[in-house]
Protein backbone atom coordinates (compact mmCIF):
# COMPACT_ATOMS: atom_id res chain seq x y z
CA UNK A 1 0.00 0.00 0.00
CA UNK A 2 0.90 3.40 -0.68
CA UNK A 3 2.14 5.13 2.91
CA UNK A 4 -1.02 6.90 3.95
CA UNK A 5 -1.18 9.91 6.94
CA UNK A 6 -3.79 11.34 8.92
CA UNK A 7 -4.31 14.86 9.36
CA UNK A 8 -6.77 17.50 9.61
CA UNK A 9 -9.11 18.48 6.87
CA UNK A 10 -9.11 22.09 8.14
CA UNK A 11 -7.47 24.28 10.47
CA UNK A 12 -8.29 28.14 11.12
CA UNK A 13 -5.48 30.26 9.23
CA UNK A 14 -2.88 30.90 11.92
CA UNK A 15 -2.42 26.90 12.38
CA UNK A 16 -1.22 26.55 8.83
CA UNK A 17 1.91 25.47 8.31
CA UNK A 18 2.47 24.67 12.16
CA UNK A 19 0.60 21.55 12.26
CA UNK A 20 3.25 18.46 12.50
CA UNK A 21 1.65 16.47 9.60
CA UNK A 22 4.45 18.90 8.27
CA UNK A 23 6.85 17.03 9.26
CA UNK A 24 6.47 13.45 7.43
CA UNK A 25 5.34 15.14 4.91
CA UNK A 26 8.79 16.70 4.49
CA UNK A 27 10.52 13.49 5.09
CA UNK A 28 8.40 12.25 2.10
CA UNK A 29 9.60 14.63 -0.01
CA UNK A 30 12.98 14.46 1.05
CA UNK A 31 13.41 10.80 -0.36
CA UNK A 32 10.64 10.66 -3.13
CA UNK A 33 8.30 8.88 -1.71
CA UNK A 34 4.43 8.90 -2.50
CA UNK A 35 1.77 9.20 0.17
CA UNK A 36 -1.55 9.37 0.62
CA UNK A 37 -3.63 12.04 3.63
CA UNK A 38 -6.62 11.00 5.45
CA UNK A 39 -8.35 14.05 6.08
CA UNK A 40 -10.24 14.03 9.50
CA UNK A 41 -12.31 17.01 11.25
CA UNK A 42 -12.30 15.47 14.75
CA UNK A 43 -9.42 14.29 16.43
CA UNK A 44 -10.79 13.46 19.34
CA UNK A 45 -13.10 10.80 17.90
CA UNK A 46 -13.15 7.32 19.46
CA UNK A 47 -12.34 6.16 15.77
CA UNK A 48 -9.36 8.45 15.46
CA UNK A 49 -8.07 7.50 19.16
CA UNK A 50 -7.61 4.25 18.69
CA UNK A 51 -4.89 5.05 15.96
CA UNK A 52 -3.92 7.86 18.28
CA UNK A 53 -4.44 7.58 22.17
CA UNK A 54 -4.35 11.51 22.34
CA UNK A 55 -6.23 12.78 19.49
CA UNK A 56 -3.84 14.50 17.78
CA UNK A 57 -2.19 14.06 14.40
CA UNK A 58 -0.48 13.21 12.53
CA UNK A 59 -0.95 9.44 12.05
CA UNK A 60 0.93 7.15 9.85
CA UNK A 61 0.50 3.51 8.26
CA UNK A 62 1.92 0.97 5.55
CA UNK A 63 1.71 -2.29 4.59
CA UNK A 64 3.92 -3.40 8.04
CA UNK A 65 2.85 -1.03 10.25
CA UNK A 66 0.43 1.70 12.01
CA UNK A 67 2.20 4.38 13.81
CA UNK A 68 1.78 7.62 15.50
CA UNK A 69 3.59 10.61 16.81
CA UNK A 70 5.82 12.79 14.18
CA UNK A 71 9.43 11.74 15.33
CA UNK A 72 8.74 7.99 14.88
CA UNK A 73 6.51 8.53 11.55
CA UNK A 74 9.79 10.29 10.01
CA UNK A 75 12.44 7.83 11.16
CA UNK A 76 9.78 5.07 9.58
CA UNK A 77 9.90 7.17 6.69
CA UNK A 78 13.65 7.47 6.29
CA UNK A 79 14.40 3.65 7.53
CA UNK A 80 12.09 2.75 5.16
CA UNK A 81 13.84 4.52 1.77
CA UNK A 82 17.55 4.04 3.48
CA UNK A 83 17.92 7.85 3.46
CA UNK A 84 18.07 10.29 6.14
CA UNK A 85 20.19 8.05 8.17
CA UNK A 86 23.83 8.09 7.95
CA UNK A 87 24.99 4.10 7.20
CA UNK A 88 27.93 4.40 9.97
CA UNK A 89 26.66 3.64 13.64
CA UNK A 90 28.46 6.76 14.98
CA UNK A 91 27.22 8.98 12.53
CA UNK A 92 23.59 7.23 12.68
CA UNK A 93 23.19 7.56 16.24
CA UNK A 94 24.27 11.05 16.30
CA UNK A 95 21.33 11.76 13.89
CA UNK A 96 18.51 9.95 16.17
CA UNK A 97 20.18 11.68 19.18
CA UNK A 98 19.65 15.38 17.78
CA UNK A 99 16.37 14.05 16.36
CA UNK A 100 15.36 12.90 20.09
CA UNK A 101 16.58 16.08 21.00
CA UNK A 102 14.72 18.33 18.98
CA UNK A 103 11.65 16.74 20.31
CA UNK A 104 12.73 16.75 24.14
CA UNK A 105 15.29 18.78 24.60
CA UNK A 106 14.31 22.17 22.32
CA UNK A 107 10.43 21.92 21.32
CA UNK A 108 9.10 21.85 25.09
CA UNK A 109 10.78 25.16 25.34
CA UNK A 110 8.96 26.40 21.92
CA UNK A 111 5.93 25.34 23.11
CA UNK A 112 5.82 27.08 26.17
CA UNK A 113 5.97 30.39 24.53
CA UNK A 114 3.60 29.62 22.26
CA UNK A 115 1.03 28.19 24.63
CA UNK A 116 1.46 31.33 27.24
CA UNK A 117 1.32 34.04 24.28
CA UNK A 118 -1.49 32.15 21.81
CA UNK A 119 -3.50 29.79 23.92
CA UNK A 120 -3.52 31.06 27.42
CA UNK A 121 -3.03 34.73 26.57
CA UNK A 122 -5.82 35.62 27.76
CA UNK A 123 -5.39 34.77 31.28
CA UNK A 124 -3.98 37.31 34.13
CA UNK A 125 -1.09 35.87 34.61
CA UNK A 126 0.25 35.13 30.48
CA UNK A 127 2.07 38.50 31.09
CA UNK A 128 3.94 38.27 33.95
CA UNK A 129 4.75 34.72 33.07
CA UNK A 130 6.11 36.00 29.62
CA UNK A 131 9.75 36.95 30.43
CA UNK A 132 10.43 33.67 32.23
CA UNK A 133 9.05 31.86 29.29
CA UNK A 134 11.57 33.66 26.74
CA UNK A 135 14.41 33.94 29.05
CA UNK A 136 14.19 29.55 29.01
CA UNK A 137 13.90 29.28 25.22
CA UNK A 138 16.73 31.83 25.14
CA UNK A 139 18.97 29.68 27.17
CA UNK A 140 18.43 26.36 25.46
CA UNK A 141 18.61 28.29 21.87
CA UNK A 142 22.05 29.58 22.88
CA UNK A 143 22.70 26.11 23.92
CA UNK A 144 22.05 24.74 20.64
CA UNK A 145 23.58 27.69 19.13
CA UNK A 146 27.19 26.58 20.17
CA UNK A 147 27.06 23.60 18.67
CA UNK A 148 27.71 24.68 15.19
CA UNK A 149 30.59 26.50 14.82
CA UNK A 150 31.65 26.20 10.96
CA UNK A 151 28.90 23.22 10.46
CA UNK A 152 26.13 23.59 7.29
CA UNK A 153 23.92 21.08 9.68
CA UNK A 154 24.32 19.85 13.13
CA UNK A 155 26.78 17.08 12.06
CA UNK A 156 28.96 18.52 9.58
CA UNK A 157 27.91 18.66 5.83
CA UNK A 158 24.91 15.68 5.63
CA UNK A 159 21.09 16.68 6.28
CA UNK A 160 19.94 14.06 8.38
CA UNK A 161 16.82 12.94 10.24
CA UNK A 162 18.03 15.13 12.86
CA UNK A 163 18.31 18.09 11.09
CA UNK A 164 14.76 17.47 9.76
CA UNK A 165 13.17 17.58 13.60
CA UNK A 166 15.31 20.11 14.70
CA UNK A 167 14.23 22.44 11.31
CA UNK A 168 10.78 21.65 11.98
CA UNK A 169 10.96 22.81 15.77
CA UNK A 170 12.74 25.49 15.24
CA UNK A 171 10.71 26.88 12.11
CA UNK A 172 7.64 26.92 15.10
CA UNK A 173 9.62 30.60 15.71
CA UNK A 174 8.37 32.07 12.31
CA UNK A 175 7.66 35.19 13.27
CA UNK A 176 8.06 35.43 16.19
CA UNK A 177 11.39 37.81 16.58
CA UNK A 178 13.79 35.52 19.68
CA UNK A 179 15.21 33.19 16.88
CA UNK A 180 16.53 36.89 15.26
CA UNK A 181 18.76 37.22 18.28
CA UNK A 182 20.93 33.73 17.37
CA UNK A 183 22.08 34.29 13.85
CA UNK A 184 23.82 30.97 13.11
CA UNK A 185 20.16 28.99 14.06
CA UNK A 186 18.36 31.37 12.22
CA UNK A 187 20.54 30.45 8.99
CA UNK A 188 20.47 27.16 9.46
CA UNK A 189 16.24 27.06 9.70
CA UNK A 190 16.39 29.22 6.62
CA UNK A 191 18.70 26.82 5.00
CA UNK A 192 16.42 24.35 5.50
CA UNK A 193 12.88 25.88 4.99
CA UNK A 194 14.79 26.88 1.43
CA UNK A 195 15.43 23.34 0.56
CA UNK A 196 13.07 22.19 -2.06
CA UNK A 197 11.43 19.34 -0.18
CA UNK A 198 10.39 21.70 2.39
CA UNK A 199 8.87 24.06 0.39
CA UNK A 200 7.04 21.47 -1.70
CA UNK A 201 5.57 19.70 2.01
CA UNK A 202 4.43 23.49 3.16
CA UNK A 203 2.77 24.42 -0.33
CA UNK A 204 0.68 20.90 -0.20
CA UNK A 205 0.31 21.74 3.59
CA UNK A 206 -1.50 25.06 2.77
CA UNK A 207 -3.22 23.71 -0.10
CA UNK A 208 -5.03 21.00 1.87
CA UNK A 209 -6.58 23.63 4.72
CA UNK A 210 -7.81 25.83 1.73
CA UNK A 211 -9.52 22.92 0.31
CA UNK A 212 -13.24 22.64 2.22
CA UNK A 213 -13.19 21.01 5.64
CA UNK A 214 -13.21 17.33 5.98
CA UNK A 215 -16.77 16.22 6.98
């Protein structure tokens, strides 16, 4: 069967483009491989939760298997087409660590800006809470910032699985002006937002939410 995800059919205009089907969608792109969406309005259905205990996308299946949460849909995705993933075990692992890390180590930090200045704006304390919430993400950014040095990704000249996650989180900052203040991060997310697998996954991103909601 042709790889098939699950997604929404529609999200209101300020989700698009930050909604993590995204992400395999990239990694599909990335190693020419052709997919299929299931378009869903309700997450939270009993039918959607038992491919998805929390009712969230994306989702992912193939002939082998059913999985869910982005980080393991891409590695599927690259294991599957041998690309993505350096052959060497040292070089391998060091892509599945920085693609762990994106997803533990960085994102909780993006997220927490995002849910006290979007989602919970709104309540009295989103503005006092706001400084602490950048001064973290500032930290861990100019932790991740040092790691580059002279490096085009985060292990030298190959764009890995790692880089992928790590892109992904990091491209969560679009406008939003903190990622300005590290310049070598903000090159490399452009770097990668520029590459033509990305912009292909975003366009077909956007295009699906214009279509008419899923019913």
């Amino acid at each position: 069967m042709i790889p098939t995800i699950t997604t929404f059919g529609w999200v209101p205009e300020f989700a698009r483009g930050f909604v993590r089907d995204l992400r395999p969608r990239w990694a599909f792109e990335e190693v020419g491989q052709c997919y299929r969406v299931d378009l869903i309005a309700d997450s939270k259905s009993p039918e959607h939760r038992r491919l998805q205990p929390f009712g969230q996308v994306p989702t992912y299946r193939d002939d082998e298997v059913a999985i869910f949460e982005s980080g393991a849909i891409v590695l599927r995705i690259a294991e599957r087409a041998g690309q993505l993933i350096p052959a060497k075990p040292a070089r391998r692992m060091r892509a599945l660590q920085w693609l762990a890390a994106a997803l533990s180590s960085v994102e909780p930090y993006v997220m927490a800006l995002a849910v006290n200045d979007i989602f919970e704006a709104d309540r009295e304390w989103s503005n006092a809470r706001h400084a602490k919430v950048v001064g973290d993400l500032k930290t861990r950014l100019a932790d991740l910032e040092a790691v580059f040095g002279d490096n085009v990704w985060l292990d030298g000249d190959e764009f890995t699985v790692g880089d992928l996650m790590m892109i992904s989180v990091l491209s969560e900052l679009r406008g939003n002006a903190e990622l300005a203040h590290f310049p070598l991060l903000s090159a490399y997310t452009r770097r990668g937002e520029s590459r033509p697998a990305f912009r292909k996954a975003m366009a077909d991103q956007w295009a699906t939410f214009k279509a008419p909601a899923a019913s």
